[in-house]
N, C-alpha and C. Protein backbone atom coordinates (compact mmCIF):
# COMPACT_ATOMS: atom_id res chain seq x y z
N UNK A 1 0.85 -1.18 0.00
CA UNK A 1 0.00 0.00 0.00
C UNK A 1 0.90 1.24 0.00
N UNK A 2 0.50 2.14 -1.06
CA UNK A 2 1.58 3.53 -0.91
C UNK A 2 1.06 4.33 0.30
N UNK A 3 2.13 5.14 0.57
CA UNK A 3 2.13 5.79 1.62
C UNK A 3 1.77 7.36 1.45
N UNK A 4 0.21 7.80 2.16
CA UNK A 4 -0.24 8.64 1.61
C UNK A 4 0.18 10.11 2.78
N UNK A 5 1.25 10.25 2.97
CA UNK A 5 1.61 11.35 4.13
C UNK A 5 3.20 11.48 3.52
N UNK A 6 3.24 12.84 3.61
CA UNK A 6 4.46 13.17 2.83
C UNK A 6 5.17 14.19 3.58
N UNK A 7 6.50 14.14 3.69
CA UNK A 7 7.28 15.01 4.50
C UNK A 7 7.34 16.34 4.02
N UNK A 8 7.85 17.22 4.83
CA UNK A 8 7.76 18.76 4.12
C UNK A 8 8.87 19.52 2.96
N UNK A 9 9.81 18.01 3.59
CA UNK A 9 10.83 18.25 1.99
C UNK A 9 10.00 17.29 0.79
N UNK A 10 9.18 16.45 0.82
CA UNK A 10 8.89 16.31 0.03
C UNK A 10 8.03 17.00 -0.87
N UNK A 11 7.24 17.49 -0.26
CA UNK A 11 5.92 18.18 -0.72
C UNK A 11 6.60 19.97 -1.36
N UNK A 12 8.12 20.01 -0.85
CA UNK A 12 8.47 21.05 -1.54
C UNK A 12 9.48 20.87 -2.74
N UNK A 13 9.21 19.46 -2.64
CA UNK A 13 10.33 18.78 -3.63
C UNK A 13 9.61 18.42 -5.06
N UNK A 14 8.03 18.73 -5.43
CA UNK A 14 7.39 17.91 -6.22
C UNK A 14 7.96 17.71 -7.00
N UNK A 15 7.41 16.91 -8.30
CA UNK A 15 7.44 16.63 -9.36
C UNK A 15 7.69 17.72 -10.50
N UNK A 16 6.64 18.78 -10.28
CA UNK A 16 6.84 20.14 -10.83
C UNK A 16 7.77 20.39 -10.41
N UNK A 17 8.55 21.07 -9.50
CA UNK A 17 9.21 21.99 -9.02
C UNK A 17 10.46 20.83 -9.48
N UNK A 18 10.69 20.18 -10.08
CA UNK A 18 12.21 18.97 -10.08
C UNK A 18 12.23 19.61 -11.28
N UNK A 19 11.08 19.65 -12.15
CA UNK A 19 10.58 20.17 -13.91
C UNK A 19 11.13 21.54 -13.69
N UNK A 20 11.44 22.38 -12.93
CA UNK A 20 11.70 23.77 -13.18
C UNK A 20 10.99 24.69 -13.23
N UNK A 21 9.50 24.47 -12.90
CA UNK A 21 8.45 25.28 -12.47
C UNK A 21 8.84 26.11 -11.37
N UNK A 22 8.10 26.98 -11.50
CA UNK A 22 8.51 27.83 -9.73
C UNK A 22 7.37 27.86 -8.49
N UNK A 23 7.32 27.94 -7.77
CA UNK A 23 6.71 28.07 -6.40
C UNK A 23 5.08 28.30 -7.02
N UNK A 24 5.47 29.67 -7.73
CA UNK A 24 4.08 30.85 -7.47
C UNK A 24 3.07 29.71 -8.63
N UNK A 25 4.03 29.41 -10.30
CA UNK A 25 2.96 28.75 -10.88
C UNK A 25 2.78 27.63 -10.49
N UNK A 26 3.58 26.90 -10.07
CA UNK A 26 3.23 25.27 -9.52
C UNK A 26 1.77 25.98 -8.70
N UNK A 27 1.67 26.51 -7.77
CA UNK A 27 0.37 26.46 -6.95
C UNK A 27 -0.59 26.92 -7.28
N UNK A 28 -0.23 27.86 -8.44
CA UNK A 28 -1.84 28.31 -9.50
C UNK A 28 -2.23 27.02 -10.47
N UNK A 29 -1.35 26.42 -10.93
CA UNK A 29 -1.99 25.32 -11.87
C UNK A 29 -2.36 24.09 -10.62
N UNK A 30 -1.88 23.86 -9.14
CA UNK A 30 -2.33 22.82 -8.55
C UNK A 30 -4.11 23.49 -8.06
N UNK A 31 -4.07 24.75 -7.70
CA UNK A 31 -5.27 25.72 -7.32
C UNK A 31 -6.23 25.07 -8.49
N UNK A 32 -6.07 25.77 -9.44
CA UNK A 32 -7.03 25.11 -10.89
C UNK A 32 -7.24 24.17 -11.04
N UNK A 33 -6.79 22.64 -11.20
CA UNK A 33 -6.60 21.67 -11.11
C UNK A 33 -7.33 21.08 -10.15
N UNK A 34 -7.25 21.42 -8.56
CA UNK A 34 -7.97 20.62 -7.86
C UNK A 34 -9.57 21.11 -7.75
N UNK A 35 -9.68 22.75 -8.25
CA UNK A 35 -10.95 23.39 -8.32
C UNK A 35 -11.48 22.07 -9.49
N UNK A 36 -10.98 22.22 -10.40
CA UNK A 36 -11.71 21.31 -11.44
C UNK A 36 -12.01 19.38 -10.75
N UNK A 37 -11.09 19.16 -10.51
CA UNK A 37 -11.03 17.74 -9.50
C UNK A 37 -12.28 17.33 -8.81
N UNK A 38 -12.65 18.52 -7.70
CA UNK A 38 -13.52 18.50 -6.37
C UNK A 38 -14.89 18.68 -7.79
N UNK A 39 -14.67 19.98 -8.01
CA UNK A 39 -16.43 19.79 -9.13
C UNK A 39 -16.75 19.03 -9.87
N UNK A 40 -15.50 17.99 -10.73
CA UNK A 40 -16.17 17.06 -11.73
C UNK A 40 -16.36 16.14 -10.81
N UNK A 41 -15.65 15.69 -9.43
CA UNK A 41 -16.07 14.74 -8.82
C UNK A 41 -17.54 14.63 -8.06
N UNK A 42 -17.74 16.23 -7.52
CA UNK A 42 -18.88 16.72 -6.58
C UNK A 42 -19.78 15.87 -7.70
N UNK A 43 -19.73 16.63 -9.32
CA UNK A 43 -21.17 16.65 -10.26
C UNK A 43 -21.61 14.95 -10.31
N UNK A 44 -20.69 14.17 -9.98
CA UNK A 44 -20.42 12.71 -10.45
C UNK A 44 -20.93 11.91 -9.20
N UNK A 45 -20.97 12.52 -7.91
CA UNK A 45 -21.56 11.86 -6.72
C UNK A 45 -20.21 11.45 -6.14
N UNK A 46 -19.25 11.16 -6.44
CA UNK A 46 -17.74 10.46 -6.08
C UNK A 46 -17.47 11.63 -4.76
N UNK A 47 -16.10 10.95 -4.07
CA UNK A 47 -16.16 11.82 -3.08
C UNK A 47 -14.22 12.15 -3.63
N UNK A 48 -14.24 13.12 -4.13
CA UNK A 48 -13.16 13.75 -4.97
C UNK A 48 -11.72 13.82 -3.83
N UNK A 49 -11.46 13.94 -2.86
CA UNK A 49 -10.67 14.21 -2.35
C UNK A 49 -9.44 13.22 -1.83
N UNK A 50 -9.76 12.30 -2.01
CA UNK A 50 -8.47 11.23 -2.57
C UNK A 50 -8.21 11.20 -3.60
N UNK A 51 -8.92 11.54 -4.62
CA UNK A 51 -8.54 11.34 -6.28
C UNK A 51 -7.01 12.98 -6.23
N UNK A 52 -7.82 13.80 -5.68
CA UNK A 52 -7.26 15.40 -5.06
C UNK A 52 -5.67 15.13 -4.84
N UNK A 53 -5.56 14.40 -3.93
CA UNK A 53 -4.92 14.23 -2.77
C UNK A 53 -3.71 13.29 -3.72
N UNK A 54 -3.72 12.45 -4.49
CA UNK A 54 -2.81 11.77 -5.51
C UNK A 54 -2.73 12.42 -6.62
N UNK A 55 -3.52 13.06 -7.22
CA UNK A 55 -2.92 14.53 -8.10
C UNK A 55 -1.83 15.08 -7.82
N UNK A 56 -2.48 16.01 -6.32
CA UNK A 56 -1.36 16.92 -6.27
C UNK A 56 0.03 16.31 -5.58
N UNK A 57 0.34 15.30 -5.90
CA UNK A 57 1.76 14.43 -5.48
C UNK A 57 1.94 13.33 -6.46
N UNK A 58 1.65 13.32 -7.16
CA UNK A 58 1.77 12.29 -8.11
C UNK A 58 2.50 12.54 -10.00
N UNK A 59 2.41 13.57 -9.76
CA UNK A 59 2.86 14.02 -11.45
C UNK A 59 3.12 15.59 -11.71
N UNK A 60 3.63 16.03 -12.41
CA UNK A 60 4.16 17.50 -12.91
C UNK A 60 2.92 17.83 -13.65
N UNK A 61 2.94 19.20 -12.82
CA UNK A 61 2.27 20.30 -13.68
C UNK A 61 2.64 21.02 -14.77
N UNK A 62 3.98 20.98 -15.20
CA UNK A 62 4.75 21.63 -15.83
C UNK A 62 4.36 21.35 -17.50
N UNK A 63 3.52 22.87 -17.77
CA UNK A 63 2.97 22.30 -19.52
C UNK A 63 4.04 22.17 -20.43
N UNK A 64 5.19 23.13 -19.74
CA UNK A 64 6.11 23.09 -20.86
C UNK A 64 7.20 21.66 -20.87
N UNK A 65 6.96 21.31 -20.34
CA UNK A 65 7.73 20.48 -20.11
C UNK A 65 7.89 18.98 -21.82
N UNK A 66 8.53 18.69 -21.42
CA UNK A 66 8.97 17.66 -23.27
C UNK A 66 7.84 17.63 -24.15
């Protein structure tokens, strides 16, 4: 089972921020992102906030990226 609690170097270590993103946009595209998350999940009956919660630790935000 993965381990869903993350240290504070990690969580400043993401995935984005390894990509070369910076602070301010990494947290506007995670902001957007989970706004969209919680409502398509709310509209769907699902309870969105684990789906949330492995988003924002799980992969780069970074559009520019390859």
């Amino acid at each position: 089972m993965p381990c869903w609690y993350f240290e504070k170097k990690e969580i400043r270590n993401t995935p984005s921020i390894q990509d070369g993103l910076d602070h301010a946009t990494e947290a506007r595209y995670r902001r957007e992102g989970a706004r969209f998350i919680i409502d398509a999940g709310t509209k769907m009956g699902l309870y969105p906030y684990t789906i949330l919660y492995l988003y924002l630790m799980s992969d780069s935000t970074n559009i520019n990226e390859g």
